[in-house]
Protein backbone atom coordinates (compact mmCIF):
# COMPACT_ATOMS: atom_id res chain seq x y z
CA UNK A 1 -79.42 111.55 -59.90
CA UNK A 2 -77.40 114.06 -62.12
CA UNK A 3 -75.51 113.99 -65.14
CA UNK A 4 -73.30 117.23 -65.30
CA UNK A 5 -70.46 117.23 -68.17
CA UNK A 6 -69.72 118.88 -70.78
CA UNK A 7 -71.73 119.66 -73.68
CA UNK A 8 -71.12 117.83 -76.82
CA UNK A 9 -69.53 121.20 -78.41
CA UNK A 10 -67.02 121.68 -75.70
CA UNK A 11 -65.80 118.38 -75.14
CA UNK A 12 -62.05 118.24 -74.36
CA UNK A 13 -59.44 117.15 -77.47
CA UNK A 14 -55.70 116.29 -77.28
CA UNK A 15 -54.99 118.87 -79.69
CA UNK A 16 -51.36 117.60 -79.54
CA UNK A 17 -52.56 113.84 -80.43
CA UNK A 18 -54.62 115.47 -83.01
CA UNK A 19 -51.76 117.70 -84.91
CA UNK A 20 -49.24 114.17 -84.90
CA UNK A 21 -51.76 112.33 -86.16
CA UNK A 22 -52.53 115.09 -88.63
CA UNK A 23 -48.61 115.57 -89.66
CA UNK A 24 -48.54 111.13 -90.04
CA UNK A 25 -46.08 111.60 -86.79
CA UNK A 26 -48.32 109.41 -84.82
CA UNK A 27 -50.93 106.60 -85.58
CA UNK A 28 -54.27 107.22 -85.87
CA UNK A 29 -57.21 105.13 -83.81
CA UNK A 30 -59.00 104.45 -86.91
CA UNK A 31 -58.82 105.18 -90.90
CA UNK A 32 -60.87 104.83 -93.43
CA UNK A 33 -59.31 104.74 -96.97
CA UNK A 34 -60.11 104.17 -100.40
CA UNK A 35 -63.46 106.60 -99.68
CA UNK A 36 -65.31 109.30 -101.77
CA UNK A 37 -66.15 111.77 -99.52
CA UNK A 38 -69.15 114.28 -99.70
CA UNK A 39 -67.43 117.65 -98.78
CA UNK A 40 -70.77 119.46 -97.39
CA UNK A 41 -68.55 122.80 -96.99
CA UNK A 42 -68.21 122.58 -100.42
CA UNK A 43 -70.73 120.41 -101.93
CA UNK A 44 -68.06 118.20 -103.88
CA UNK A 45 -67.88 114.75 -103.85
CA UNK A 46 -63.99 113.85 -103.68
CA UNK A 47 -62.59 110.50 -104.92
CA UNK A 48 -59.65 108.43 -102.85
CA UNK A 49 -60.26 110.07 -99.64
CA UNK A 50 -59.06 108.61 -96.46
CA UNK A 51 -59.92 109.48 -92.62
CA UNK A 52 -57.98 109.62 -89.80
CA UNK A 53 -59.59 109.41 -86.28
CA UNK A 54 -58.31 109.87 -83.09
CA UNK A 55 -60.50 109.14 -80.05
CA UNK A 56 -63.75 110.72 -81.41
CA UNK A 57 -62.13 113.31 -82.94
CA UNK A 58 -61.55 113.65 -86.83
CA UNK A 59 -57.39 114.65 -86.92
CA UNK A 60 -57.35 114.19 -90.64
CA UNK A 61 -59.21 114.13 -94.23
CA UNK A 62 -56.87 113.82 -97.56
CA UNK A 63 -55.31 111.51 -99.58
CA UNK A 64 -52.05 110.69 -97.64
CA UNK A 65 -53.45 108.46 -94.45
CA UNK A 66 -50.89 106.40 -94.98
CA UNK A 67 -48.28 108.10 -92.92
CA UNK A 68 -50.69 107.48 -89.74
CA UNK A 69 -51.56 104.25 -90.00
CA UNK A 70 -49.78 101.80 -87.36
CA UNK A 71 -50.03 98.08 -85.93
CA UNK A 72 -52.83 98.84 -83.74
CA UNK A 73 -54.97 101.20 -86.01
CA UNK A 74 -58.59 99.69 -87.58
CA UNK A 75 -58.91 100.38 -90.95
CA UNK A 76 -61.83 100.20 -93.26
CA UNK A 77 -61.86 100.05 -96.83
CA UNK A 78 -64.64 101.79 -98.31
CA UNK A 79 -63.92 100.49 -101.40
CA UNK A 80 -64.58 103.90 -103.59
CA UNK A 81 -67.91 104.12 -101.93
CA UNK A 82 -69.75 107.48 -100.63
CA UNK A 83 -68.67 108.93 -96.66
CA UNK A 84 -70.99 111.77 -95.57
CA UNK A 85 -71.42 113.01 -92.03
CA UNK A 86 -73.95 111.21 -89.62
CA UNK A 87 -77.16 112.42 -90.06
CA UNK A 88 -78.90 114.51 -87.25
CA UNK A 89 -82.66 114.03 -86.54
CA UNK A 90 -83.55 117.40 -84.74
CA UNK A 91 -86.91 116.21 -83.32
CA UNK A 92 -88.38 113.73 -82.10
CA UNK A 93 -90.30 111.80 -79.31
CA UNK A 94 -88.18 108.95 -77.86
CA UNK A 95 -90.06 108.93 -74.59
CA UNK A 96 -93.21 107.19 -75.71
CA UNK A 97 -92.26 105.59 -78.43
CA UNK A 98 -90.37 102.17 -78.10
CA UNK A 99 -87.26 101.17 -76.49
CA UNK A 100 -84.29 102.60 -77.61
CA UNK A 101 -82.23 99.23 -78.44
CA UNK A 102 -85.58 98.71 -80.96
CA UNK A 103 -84.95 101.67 -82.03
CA UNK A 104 -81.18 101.79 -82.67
CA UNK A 105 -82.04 98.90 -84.73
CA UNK A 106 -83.64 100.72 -87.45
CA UNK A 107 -82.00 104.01 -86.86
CA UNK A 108 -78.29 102.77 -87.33
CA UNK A 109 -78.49 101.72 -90.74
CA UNK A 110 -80.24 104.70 -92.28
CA UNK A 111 -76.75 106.75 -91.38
CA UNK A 112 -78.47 108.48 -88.07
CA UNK A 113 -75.63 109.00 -85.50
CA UNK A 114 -77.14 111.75 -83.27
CA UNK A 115 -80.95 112.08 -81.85
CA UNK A 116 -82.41 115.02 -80.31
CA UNK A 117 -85.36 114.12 -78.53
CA UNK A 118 -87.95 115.53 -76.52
CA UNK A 119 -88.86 114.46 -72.93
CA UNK A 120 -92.19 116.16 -72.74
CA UNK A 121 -94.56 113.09 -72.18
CA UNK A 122 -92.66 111.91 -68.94
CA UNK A 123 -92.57 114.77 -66.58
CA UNK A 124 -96.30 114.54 -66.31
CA UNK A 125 -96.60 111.12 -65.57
CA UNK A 126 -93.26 110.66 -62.96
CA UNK A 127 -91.84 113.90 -62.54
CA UNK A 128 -88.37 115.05 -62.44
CA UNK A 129 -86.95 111.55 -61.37
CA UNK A 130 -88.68 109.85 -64.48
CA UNK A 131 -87.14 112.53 -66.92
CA UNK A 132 -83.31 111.91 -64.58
CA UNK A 133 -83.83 108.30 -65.61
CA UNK A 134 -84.57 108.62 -68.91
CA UNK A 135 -81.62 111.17 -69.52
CA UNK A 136 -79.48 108.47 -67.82
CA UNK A 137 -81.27 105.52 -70.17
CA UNK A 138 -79.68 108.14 -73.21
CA UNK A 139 -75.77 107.35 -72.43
CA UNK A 140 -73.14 104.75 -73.29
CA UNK A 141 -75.31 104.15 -76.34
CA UNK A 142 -73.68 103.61 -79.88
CA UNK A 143 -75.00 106.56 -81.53
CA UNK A 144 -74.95 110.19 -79.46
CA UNK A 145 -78.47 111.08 -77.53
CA UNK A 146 -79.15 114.61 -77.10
CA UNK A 147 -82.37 115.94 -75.29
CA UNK A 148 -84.35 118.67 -74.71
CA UNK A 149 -85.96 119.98 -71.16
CA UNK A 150 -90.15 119.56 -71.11
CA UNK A 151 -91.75 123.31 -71.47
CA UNK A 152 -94.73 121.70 -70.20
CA UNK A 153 -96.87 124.24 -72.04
CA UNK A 154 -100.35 122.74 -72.69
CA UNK A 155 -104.14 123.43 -72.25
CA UNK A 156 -104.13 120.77 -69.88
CA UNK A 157 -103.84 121.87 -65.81
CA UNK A 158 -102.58 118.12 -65.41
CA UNK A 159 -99.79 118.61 -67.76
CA UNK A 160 -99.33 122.48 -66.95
CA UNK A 161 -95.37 123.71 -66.08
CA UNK A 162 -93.01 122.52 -63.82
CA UNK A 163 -91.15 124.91 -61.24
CA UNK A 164 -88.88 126.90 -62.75
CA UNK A 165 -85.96 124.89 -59.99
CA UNK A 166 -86.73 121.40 -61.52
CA UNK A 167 -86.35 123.51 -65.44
CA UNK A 168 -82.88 125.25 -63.97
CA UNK A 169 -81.85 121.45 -62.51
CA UNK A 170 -82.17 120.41 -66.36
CA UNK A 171 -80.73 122.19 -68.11
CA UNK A 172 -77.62 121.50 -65.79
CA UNK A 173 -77.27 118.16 -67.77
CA UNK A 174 -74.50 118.08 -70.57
CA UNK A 175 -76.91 116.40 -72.18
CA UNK A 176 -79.83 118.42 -72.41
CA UNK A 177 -79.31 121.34 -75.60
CA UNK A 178 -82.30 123.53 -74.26
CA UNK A 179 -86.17 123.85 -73.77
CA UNK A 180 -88.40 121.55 -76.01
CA UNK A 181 -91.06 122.85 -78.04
CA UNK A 182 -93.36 125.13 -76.99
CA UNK A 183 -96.96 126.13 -78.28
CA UNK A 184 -96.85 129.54 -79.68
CA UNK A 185 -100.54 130.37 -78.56
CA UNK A 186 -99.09 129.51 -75.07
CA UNK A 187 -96.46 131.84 -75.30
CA UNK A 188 -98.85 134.65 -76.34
CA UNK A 189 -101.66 133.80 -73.64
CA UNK A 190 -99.47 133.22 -70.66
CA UNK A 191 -95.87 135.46 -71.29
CA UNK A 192 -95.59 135.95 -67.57
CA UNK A 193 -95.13 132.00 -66.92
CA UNK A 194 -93.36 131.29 -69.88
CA UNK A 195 -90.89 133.91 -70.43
CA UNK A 196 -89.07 133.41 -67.32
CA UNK A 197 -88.17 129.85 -68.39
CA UNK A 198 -86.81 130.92 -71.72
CA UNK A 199 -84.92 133.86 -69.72
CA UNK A 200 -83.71 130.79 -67.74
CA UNK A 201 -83.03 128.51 -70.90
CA UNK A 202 -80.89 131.51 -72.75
CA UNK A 203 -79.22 132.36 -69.59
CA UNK A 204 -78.06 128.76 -69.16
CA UNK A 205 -76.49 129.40 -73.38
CA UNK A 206 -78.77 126.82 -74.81
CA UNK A 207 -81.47 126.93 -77.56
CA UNK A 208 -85.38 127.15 -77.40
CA UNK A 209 -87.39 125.22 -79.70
CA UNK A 210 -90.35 126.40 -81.37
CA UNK A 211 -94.05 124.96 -82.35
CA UNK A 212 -95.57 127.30 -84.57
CA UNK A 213 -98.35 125.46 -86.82
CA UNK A 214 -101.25 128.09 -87.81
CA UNK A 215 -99.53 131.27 -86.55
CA UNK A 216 -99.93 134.48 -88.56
CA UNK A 217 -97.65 136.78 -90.05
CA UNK A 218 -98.19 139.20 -86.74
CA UNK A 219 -98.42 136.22 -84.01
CA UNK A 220 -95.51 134.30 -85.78
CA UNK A 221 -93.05 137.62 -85.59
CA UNK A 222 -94.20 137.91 -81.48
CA UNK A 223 -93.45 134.44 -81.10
CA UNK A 224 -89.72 134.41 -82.68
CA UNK A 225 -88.98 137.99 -81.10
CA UNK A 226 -88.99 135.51 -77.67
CA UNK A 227 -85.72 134.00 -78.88
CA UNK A 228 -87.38 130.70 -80.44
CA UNK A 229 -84.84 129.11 -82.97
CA UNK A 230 -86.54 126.39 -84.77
CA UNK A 231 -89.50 125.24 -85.60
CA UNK A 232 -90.64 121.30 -87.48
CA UNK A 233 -94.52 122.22 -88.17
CA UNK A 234 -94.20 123.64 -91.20
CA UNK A 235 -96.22 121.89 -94.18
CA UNK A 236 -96.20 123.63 -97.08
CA UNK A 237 -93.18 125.64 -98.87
CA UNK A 238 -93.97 129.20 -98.60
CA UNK A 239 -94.83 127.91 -94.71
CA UNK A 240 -91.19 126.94 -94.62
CA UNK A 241 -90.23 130.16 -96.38
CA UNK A 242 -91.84 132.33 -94.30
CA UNK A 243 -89.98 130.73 -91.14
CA UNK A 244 -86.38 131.30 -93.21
CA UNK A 245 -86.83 134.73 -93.79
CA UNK A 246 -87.38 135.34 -90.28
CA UNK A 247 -84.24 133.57 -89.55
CA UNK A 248 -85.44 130.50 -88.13
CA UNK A 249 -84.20 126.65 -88.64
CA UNK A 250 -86.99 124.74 -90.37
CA UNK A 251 -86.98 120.47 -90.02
CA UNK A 252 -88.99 118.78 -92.33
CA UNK A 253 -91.01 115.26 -90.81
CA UNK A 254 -91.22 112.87 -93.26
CA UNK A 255 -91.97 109.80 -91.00
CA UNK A 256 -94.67 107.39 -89.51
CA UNK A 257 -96.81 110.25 -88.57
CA UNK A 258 -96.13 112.72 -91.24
CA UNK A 259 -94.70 112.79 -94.86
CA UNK A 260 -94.33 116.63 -95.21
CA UNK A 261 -91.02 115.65 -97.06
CA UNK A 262 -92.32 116.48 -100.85
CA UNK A 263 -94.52 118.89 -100.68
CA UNK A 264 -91.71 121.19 -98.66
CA UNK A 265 -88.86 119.72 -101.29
CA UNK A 266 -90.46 122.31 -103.70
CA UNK A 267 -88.50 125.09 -102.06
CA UNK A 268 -85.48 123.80 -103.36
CA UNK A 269 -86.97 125.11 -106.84
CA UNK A 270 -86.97 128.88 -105.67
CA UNK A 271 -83.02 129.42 -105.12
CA UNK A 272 -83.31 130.44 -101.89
CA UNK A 273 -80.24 129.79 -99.67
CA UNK A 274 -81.35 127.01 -97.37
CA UNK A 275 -78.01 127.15 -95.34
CA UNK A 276 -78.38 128.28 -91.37
């Protein structure tokens, strides 16, 4: 089984469509009027806001929908309440877990509209075809599925790395956004197995994503200088700190598991630009 398309980020638009739709010269799939819109480019909250959508592409954000709006569009009212972007949660571990329609069902109405999740725990236990089904299980679904290719890296020999083919055969997927967390002490104790995949991952232009819990200032520098880009471990706020100055994208768990979410909020106190 494969699933080759195109990544999320390069998905073809009608940029025609989109400019008439834009100009009011053609309608619009859906709008949403009547909104206040949070403006995260700007951090204002703007008041009778509409939204034009074409396909799954936003053609228009203002105040004169109007123009756009035909017999066949949908349109919601939101009634002056609050529109933000769908939330993305960066991490997580789908595979184990529960079924994804049980999950959608609590996911949905917190806002969430894209997942990237890990695929670690399967190749172990079925191999390549049990990750292929799973990617598979991740499409046609409401909200957008992303994933991210099993490093494999653990002190276990029965859970120790795939061949490099099967890592090169996912990251062929449109759906897969790179190589899923790996250990740092891994890295450092076994370079010559590891750094060939994330040669592989980088070649392929996608991202690698990090696990650094209890590295030191040295051992966490190594680490990163391997082209890591993110990292969720993080506990504390001069732990999260640390990360940003070395340029890397911090997620906070706040969860069933963990609830790192306050004691890392305290970061917000310093000032420190927390964009990426």
């Amino acid at each position: 089984m494969t699933i080759q398309e195109a990544t999320p980020w390069t998905m073809p638009r009608d940029a025609t469509k989109l400019m008439d739709v834009a100009l009011g010269n053609a309608p619009a799939d859906l709008a949403v009027i009547n909104a206040t819109l949070l403006n995260v480019y700007t951090g204002e909250l703007l008041k009778n806001q509409s939204i034009s959508v074409v396909d799954k592409w936003i053609a228009y954000v203002g105040e004169g929908a109007q123009d756009a709006i035909g017999t066949k569009t949908m349109v919601i009212d939101a009634d002056g309440k609050t529109v933000i972007p769908g939330l993305i949660d960066g991490h997580t571990h789908l595979g184990w877990m529960c079924p994804i329609d049980q999950y959608l069902r609590y996911i949905i109405p917190g806002g969430t509209t894209t997942i990237v999740t890990e695929t670690l725990e399967l190749y172990p236990v079925g191999g390549l075809d049990a990750v292929q089904e799973f990617l598979a299980s991740l499409k046609e679904q409401p909200i957008k599925f992303l994933a991210t290719a099993p490093a494999m890296a653990s002190i276990s020999r029965k859970a120790g790395h795939m061949p490099l083919q099967d890592l090169k055969h996912l990251l062929s997927f449109g759906n897969v956004v790179g190589l899923g967390e790996t250990y740092w002490q891994s890295v450092l104790q076994q370079p010559d197995i590891l750094l060939p995949r994330f040669a592989e991952t980088l070649k392929s232009g996608k991202i690698l994503e990090g696990h650094s819990a209890g590295a030191s200032e040295k051992k966490l520098n190594a680490y990163i200088a391997t082209g890591i880009t993110s990292c969720h471990e993080p506990i504390k706020a001069d732990e999260v700190m640390q990360r940003l100055r070395l340029g890397i994208h911090v997620m906070a768990r706040e969860g069933s598991i963990r609830r790192d979410l306050k004691e890392i909020a305290k970061i917000s106190k310093t000032g420190v630009d927390l964009r990426r």
